[in-house]
N, C-alpha and C. Protein backbone atom coordinates (compact mmCIF):
# COMPACT_ATOMS: atom_id res chain seq x y z
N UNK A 1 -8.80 -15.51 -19.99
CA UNK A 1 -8.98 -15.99 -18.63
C UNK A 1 -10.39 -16.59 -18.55
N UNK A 2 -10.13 -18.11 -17.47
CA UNK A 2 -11.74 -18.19 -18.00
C UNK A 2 -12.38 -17.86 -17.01
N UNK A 3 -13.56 -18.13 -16.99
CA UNK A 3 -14.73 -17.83 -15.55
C UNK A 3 -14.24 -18.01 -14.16
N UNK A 4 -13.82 -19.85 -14.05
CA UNK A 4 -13.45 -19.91 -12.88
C UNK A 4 -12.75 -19.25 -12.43
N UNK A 5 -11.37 -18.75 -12.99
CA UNK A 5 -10.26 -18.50 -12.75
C UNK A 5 -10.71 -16.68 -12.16
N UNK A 6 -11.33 -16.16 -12.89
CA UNK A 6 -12.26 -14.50 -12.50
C UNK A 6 -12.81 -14.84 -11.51
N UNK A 7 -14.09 -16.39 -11.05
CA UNK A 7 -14.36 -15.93 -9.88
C UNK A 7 -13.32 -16.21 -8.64
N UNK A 8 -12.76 -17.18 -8.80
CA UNK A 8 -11.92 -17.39 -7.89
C UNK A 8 -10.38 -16.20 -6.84
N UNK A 9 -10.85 -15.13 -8.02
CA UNK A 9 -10.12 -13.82 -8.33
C UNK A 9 -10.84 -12.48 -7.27
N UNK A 10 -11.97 -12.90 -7.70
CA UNK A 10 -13.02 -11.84 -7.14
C UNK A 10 -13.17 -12.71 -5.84
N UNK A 11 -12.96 -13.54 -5.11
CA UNK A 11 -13.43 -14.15 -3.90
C UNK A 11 -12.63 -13.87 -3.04
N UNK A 12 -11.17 -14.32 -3.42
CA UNK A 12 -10.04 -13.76 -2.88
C UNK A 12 -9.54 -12.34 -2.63
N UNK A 13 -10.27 -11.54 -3.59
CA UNK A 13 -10.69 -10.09 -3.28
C UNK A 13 -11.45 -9.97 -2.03
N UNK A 14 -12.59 -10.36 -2.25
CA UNK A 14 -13.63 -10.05 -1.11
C UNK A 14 -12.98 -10.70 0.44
N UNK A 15 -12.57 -11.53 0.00
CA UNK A 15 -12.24 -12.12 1.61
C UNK A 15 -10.97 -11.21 2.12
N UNK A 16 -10.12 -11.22 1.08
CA UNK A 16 -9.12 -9.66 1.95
C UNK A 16 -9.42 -8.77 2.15
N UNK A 17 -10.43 -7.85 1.60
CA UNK A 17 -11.02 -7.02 2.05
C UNK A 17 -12.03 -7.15 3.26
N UNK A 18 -12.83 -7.71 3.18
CA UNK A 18 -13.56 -8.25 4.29
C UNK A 18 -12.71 -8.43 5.75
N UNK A 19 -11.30 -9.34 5.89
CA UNK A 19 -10.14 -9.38 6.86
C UNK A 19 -9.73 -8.08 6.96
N UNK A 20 -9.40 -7.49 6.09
CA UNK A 20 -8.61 -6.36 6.21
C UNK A 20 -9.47 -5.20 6.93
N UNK A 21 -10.60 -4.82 6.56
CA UNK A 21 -11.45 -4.15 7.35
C UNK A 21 -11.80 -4.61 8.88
N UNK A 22 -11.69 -6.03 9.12
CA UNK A 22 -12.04 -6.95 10.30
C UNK A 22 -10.42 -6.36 11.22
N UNK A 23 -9.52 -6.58 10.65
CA UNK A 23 -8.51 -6.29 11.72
C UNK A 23 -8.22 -5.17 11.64
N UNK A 24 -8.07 -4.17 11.46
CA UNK A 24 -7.90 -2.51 10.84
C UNK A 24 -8.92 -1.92 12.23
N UNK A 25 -10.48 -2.50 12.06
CA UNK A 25 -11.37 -1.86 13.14
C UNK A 25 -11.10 -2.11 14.20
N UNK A 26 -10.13 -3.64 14.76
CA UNK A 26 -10.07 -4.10 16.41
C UNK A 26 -8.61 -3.51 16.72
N UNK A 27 -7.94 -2.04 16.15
CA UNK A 27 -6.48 -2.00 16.39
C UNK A 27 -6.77 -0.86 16.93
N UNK A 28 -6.92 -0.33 18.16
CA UNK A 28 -6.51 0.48 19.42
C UNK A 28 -6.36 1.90 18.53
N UNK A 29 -6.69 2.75 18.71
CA UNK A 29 -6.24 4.68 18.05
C UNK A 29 -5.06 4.56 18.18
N UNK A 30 -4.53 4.22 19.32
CA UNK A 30 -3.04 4.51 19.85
C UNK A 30 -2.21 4.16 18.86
N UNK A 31 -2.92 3.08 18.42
CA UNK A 31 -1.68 2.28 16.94
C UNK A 31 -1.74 2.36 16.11
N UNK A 32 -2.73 3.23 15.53
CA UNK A 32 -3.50 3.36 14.13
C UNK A 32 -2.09 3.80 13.39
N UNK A 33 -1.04 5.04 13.82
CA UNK A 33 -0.02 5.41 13.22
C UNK A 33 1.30 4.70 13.19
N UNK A 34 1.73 4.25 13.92
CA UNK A 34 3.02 3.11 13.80
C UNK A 34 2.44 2.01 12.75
N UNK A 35 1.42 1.31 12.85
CA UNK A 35 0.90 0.46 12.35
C UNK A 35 0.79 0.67 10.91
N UNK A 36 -0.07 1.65 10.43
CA UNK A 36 -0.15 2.25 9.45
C UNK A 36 0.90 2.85 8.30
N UNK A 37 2.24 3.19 9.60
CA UNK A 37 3.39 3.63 8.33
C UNK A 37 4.08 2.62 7.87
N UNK A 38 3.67 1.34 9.27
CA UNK A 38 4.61 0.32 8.94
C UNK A 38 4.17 -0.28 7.24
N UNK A 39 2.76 -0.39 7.62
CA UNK A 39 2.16 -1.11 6.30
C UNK A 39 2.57 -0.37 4.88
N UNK A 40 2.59 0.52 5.51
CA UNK A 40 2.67 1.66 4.27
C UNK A 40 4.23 1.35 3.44
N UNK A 41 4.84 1.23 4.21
CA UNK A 41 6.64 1.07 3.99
C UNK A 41 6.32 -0.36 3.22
N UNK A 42 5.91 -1.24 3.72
CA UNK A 42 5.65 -3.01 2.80
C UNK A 42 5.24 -2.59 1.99
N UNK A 43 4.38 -1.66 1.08
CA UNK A 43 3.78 -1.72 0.07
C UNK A 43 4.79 -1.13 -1.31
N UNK A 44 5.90 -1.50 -0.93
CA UNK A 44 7.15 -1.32 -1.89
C UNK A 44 7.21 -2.63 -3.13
N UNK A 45 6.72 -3.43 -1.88
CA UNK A 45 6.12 -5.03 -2.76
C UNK A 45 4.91 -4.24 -3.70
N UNK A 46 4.48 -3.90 -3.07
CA UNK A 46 3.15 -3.63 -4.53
C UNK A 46 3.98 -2.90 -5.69
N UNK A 47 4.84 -2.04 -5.67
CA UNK A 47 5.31 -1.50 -6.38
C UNK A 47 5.68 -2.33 -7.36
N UNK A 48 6.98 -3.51 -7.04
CA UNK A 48 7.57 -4.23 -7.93
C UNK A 48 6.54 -5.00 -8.60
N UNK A 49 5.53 -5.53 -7.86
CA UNK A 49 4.37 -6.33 -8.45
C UNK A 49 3.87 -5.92 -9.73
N UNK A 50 3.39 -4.33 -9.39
CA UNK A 50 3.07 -3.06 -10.32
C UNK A 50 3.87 -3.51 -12.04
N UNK A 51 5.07 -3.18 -11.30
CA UNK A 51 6.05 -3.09 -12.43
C UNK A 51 6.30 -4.11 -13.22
N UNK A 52 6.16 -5.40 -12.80
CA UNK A 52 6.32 -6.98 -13.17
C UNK A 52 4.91 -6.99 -14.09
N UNK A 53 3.95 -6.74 -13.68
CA UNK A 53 2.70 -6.78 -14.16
C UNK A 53 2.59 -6.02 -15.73
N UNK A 54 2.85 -4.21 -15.53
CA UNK A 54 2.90 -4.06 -16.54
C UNK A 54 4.38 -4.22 -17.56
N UNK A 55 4.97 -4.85 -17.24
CA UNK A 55 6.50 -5.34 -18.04
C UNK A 55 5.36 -6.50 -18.82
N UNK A 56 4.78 -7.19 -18.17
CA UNK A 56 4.13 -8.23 -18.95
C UNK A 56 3.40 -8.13 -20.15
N UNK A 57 2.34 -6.84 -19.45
CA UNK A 57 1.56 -6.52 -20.83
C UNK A 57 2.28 -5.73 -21.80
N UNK A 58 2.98 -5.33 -21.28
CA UNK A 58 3.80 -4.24 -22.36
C UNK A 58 4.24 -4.87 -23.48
N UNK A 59 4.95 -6.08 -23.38
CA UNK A 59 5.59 -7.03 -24.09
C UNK A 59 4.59 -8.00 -25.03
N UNK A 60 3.14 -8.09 -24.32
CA UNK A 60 1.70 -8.01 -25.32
C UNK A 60 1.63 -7.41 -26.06
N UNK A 61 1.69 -6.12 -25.60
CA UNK A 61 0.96 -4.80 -26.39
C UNK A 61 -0.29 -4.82 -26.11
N UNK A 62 -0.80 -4.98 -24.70
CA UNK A 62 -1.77 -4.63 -24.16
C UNK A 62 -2.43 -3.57 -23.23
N UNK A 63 -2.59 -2.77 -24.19
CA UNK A 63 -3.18 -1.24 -23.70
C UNK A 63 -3.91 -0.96 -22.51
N UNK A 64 -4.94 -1.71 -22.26
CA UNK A 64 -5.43 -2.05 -20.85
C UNK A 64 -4.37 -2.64 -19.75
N UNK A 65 -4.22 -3.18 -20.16
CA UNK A 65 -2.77 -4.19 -19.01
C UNK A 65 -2.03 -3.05 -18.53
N UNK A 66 -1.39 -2.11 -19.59
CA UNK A 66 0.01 -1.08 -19.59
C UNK A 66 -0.90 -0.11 -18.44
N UNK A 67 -1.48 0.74 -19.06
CA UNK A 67 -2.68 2.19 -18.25
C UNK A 67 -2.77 1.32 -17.23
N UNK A 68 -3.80 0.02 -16.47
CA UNK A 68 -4.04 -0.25 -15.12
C UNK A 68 -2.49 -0.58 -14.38
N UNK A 69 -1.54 -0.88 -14.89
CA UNK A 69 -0.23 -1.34 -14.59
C UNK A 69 0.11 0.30 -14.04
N UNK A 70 0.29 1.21 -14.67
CA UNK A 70 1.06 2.46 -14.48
C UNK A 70 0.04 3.34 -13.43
N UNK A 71 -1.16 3.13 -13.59
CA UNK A 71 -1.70 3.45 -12.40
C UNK A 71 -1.58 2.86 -10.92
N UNK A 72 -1.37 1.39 -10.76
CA UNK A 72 -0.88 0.65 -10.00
C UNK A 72 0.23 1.51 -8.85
N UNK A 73 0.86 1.51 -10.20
CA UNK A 73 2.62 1.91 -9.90
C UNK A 73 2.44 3.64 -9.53
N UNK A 74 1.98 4.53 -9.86
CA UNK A 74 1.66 6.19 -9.20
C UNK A 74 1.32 5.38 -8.05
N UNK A 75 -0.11 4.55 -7.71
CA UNK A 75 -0.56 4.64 -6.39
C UNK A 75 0.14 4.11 -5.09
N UNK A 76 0.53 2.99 -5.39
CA UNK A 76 1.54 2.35 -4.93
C UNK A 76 2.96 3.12 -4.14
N UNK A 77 3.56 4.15 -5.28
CA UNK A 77 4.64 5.09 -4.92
C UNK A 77 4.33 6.10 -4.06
N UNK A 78 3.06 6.68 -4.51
CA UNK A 78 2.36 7.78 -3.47
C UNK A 78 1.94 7.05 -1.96
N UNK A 79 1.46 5.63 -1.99
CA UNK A 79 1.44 5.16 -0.47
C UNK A 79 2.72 4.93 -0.09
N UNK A 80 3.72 4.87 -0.80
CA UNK A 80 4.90 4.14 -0.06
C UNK A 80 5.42 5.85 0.44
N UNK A 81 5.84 6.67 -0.19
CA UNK A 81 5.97 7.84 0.02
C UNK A 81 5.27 8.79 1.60
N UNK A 82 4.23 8.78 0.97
CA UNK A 82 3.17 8.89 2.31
C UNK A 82 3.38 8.20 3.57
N UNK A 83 3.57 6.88 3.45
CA UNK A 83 3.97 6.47 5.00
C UNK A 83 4.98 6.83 5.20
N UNK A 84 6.20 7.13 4.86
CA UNK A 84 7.66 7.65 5.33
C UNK A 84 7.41 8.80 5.61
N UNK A 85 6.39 9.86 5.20
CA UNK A 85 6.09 11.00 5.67
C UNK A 85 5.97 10.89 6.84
N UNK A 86 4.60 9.83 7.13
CA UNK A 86 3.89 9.73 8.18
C UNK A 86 4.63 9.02 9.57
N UNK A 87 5.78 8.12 8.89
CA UNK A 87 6.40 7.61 10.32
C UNK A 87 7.56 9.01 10.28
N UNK A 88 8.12 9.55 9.35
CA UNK A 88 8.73 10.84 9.76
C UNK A 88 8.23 12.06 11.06
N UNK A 89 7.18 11.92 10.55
CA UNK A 89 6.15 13.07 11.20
C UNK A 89 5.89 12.21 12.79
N UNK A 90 5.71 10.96 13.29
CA UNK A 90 5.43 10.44 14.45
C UNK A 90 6.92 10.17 15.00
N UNK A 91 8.07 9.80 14.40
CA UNK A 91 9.06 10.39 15.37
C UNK A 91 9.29 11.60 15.40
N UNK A 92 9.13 12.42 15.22
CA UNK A 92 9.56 13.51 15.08
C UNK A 92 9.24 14.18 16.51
N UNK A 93 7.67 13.48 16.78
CA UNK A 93 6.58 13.71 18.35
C UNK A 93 7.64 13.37 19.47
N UNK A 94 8.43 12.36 19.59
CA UNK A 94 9.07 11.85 20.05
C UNK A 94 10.72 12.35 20.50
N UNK A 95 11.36 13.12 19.79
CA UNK A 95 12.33 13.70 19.93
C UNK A 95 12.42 14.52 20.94
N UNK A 96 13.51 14.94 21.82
CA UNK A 96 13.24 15.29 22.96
C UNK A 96 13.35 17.07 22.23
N UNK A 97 12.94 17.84 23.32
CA UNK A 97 12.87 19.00 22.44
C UNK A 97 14.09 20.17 23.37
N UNK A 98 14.69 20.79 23.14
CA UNK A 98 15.85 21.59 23.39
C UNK A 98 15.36 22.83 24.39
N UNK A 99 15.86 22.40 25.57
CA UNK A 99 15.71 23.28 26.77
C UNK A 99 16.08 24.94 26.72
N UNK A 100 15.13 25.87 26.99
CA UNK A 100 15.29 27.21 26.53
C UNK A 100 16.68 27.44 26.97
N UNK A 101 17.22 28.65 26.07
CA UNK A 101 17.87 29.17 27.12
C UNK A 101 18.02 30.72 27.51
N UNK A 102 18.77 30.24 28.84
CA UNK A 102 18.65 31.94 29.51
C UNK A 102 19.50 32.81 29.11
């Protein structure tokens, strides 16, 4: 890979991160959790990405490629996981709850 192509890599890093922190801080408490599981549920895309990625190096035989690929893919599964917890757990607030009885 050459230079340009790394910085142009690392810029596009910084500027999503940079956005991503920019809209994340102007989103209300109230929404932090709907919002949050929603994102969480999209990141199923990172998964396949994950997997596409290290299918690639694998087929290299690139040892670095494979390890950052399979770490990808744990983190990825544990956020996707985690938000289904988390929108589990916020309807759950929501359910009406069962009138005592006498």
């Amino acid at each position: 890979m050459d230079m340009d192509t790394i910085m142009l890599l690392i810029f596009v890093f910084i500027i999503a991160a940079y956005l991503g922190v920019e809209l994340i801080s102007k989103v209300p408490s109230q929404l932090h959790t709907p919002l949050m599981s929603g994102t969480n549920a999209i990141s199923g895309i990172t998964i396949v990405g994950a997997i596409a990625a290290t299918a690639l190096n694998a087929s290299g035989n690139k040892v670095l490629g494979i390890v950052l690929g399979a770490v990808a893919i744990f983190f990825a599964t544990v956020n996707v996981i985690g938000g289904y917890f988390v929108t589990d757990r916020m309807l759950a607030m929501f359910k009406k709850k069962e009138a005592p009885k006498k």
